[in-house]
C-alpha atoms as a PDB file:
ATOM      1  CA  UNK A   1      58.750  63.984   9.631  1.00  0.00           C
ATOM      2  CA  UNK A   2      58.942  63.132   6.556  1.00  0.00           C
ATOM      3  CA  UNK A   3      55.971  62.742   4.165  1.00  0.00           C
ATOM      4  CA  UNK A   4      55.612  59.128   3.172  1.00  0.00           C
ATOM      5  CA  UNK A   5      53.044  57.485   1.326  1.00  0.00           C
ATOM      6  CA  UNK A   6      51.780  54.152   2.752  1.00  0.00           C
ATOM      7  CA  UNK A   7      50.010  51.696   1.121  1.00  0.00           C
ATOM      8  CA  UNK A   8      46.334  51.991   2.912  1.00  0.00           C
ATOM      9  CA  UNK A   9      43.934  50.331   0.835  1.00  0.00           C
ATOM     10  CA  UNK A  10      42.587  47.022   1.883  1.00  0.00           C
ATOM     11  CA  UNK A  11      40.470  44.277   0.687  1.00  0.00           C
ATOM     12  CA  UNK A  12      40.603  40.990  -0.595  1.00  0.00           C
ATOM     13  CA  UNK A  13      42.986  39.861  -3.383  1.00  0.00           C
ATOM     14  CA  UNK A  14      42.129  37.870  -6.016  1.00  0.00           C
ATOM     15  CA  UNK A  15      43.721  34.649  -4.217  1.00  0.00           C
ATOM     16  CA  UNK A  16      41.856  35.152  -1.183  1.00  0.00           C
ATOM     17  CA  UNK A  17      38.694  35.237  -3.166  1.00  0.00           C
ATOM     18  CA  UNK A  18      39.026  31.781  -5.009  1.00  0.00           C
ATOM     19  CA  UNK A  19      39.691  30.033  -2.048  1.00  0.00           C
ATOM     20  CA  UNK A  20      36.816  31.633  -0.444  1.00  0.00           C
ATOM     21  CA  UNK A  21      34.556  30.853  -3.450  1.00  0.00           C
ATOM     22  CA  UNK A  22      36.461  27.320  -2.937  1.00  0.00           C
ATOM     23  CA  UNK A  23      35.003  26.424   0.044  1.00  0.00           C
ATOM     24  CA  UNK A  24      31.717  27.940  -0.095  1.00  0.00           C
ATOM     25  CA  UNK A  25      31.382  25.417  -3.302  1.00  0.00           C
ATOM     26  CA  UNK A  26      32.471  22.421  -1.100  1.00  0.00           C
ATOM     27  CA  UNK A  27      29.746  23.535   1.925  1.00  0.00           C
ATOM     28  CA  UNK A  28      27.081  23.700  -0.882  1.00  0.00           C
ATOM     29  CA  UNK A  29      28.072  20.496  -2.643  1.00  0.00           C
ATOM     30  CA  UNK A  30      27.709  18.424   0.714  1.00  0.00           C
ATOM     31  CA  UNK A  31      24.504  20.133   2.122  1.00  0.00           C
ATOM     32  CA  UNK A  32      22.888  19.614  -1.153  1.00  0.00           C
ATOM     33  CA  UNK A  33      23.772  15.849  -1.259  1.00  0.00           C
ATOM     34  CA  UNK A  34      22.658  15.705   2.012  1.00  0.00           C
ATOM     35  CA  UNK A  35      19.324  17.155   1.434  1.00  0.00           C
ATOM     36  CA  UNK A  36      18.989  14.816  -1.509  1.00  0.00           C
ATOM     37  CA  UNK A  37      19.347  12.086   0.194  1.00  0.00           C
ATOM     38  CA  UNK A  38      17.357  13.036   2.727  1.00  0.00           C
ATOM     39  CA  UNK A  39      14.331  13.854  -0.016  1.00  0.00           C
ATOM     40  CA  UNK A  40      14.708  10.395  -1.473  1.00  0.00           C
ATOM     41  CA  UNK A  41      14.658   8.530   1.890  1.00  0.00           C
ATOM     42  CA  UNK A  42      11.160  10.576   2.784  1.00  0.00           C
ATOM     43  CA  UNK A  43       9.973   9.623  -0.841  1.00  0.00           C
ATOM     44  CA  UNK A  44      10.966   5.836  -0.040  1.00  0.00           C
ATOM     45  CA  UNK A  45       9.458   6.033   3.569  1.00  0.00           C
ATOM     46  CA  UNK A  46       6.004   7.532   2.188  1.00  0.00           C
ATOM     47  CA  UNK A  47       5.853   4.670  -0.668  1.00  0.00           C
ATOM     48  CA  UNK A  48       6.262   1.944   2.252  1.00  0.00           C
ATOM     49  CA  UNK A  49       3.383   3.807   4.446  1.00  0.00           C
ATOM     50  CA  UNK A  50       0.913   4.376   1.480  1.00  0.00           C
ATOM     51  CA  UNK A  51       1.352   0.465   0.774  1.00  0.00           C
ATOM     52  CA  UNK A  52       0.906  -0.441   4.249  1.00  0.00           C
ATOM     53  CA  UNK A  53      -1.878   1.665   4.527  1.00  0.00           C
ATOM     54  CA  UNK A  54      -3.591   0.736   1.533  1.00  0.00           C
ATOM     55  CA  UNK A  55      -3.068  -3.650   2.910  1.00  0.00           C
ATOM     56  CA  UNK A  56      -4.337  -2.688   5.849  1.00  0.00           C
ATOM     57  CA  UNK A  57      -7.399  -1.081   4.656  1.00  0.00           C
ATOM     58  CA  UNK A  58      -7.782  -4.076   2.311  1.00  0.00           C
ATOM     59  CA  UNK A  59      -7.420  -6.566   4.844  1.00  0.00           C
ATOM     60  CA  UNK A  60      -9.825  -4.554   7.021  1.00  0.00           C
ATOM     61  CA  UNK A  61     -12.695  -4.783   4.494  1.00  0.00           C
ATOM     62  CA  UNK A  62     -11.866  -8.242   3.638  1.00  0.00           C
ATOM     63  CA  UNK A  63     -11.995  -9.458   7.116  1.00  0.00           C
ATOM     64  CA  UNK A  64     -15.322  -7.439   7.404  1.00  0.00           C
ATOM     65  CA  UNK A  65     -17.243  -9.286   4.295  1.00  0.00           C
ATOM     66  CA  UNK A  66     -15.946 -12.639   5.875  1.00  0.00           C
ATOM     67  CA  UNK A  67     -17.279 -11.958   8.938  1.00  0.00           C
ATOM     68  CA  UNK A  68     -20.593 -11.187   7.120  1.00  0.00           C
ATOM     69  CA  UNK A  69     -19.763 -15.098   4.849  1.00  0.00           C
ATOM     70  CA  UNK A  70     -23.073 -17.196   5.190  1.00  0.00           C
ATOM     71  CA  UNK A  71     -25.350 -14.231   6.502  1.00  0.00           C
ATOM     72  CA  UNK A  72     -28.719 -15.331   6.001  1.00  0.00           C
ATOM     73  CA  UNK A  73     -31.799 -13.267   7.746  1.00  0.00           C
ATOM     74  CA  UNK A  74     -34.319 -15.964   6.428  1.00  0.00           C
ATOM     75  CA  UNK A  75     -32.723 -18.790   8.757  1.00  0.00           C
ATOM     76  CA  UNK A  76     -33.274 -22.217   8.881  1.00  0.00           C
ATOM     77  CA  UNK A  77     -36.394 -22.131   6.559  1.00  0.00           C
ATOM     78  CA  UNK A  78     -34.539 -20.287   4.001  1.00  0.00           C
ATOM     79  CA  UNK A  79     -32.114 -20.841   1.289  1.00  0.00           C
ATOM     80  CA  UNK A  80     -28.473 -22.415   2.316  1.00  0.00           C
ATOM     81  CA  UNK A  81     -26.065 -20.093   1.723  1.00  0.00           C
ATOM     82  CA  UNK A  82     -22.093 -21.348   1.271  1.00  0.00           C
ATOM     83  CA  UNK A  83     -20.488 -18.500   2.888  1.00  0.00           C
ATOM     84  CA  UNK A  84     -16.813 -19.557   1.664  1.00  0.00           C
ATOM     85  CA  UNK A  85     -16.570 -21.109  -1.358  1.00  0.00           C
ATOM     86  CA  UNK A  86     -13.129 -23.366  -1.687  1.00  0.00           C
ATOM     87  CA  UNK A  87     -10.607 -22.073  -4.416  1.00  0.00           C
ATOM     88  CA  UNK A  88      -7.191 -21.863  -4.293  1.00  0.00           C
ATOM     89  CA  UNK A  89      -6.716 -19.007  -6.712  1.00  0.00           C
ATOM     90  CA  UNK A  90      -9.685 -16.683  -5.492  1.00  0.00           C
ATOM     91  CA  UNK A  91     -11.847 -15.877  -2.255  1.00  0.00           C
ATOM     92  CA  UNK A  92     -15.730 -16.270  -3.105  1.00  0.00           C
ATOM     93  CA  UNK A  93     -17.851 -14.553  -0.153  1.00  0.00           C
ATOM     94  CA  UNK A  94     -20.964 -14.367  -0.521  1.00  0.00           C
ATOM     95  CA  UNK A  95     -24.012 -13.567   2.045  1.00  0.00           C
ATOM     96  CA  UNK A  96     -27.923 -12.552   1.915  1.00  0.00           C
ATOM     97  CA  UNK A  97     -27.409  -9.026   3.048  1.00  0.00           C
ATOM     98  CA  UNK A  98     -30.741  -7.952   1.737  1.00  0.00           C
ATOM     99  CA  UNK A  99     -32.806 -11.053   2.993  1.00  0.00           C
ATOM    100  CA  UNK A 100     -34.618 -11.411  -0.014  1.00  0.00           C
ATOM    101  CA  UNK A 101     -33.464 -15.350  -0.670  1.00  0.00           C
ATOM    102  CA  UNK A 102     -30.356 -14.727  -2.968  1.00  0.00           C
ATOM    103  CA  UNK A 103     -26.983 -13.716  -3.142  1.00  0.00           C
ATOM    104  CA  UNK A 104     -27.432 -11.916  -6.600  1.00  0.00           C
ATOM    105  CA  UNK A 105     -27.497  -8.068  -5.127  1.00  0.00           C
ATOM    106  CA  UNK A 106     -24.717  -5.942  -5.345  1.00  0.00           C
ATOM    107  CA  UNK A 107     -22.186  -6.629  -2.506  1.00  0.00           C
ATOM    108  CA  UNK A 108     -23.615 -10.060  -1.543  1.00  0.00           C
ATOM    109  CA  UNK A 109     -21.279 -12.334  -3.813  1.00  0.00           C
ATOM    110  CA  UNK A 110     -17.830 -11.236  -3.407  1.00  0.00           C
ATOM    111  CA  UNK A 111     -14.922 -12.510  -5.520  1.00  0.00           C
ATOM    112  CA  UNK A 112     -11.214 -11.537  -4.550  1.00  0.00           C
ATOM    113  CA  UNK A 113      -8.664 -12.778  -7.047  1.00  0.00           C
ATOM    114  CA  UNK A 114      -4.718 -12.168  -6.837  1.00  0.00           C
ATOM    115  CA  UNK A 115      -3.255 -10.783 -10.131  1.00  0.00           C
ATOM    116  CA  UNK A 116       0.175 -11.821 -10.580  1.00  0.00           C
ATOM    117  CA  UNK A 117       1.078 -10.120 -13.410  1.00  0.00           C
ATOM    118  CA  UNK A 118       0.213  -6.782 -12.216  1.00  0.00           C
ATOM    119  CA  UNK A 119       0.889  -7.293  -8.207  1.00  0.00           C
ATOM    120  CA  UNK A 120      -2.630  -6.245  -7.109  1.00  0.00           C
ATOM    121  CA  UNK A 121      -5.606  -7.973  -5.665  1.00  0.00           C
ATOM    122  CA  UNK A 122      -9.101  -7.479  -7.435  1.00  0.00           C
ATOM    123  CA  UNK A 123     -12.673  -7.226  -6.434  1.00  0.00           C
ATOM    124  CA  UNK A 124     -15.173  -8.237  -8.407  1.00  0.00           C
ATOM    125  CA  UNK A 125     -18.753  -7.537  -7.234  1.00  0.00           C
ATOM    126  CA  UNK A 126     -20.364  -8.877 -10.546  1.00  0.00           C
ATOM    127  CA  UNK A 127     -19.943  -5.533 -12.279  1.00  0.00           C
ATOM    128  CA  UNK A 128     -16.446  -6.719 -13.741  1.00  0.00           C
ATOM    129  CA  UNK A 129     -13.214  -6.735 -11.839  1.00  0.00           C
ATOM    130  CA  UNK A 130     -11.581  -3.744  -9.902  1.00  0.00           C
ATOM    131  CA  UNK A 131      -7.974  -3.078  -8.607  1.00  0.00           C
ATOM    132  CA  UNK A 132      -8.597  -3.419  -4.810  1.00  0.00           C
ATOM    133  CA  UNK A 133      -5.129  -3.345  -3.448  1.00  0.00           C
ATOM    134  CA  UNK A 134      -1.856  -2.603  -5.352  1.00  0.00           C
ATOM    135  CA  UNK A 135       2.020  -3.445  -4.964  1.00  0.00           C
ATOM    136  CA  UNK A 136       0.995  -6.715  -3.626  1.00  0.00           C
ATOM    137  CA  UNK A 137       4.417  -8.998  -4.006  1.00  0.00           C
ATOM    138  CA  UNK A 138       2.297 -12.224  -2.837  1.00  0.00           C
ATOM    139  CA  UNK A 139      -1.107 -13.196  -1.608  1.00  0.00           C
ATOM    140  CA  UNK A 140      -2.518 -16.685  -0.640  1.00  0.00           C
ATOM    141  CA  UNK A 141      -5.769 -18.488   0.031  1.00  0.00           C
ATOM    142  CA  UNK A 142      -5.439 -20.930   2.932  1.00  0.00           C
ATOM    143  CA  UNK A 143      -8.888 -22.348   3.995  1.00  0.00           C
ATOM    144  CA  UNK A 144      -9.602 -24.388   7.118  1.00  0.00           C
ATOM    145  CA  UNK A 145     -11.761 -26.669   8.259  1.00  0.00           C
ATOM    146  CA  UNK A 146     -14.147 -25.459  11.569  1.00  0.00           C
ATOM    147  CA  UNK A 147     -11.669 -27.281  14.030  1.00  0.00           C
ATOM    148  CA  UNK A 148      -9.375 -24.355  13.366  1.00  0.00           C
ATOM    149  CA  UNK A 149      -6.269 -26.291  12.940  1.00  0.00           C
ATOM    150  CA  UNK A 150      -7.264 -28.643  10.066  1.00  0.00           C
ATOM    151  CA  UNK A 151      -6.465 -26.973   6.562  1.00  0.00           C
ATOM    152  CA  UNK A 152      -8.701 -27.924   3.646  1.00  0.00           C
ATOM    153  CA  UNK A 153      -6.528 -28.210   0.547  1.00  0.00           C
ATOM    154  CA  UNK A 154      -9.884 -29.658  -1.370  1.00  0.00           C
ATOM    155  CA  UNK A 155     -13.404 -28.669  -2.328  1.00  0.00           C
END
């Protein structure tokens, strides 16, 4: 037999590597759109759940201090208390929480005003106004008469 050389190395050649290198770039490039995507979708979703968290909490204590509109522990013989003031551009609550015959303690006349400008809802306790709820597009005052049905759209 005779002694012939044959060619026995193997690997990759240099063709063989750039389309490798080729299509490891395109598998990349699509799982990292996809996981951007997917990052700003969950960044979008938790914007939309802190708001609706944040109206629902505000709405929560709101409802509570109108439930509480016209408390008055002294009764008949005391002062008359206007739970719900009318006005179209604010909601005035106010209620004798403390029972001592005004509605001049902290907490007892409660003013809620809708800021336009900078899409939030204030509180204002009489120590100044304070951002209560934020990223609100619209808010409105609708007040109606006892009947329910009737709405009042004068003082």
């Amino acid at each position: 037999m005779p002694n012939t050389t044959k060619n026995c190395e193997r690997g990759f050649t240099l063709v063989e590597l750039l389309i490798a290198m080729a299509l490891s770039l395109v598998v990349i490039a699509s799982l990292s759109s996809a996981f951007i995507s997917q990052r700003k979708t969950y960044a979008i979703q938790e914007q939309i759940t802190e708001m609706t968290q944040g109206a629902r909490a505000a709405m929560d204590m709101i409802g509570r201090e109108l439930k509480m509109a016209g408390y008055n522990p002294m009764g008949p013989t005391g002062i008359a208390i206007t739970g719900v003031q009318y006005n179209p551009v604010q909601l005035q609550i106010r209620a004798d929480l403390k029972g001592d015959g005004d509605t001049s303690d902290p907490h007892e006349d409660v003013t809620y005003a809708y800021d336009s400008d900078n899409l939030l809802i204030t509180r204002d306790t009489g120590s100044g106004k304070q951002p209560f709820a934020e990223n609100i597009q619209s808010f409105t005052f609708k007040y109606f008469a006892s009947d329910g049905v009737t709405e009042v759209t004068d003082a």
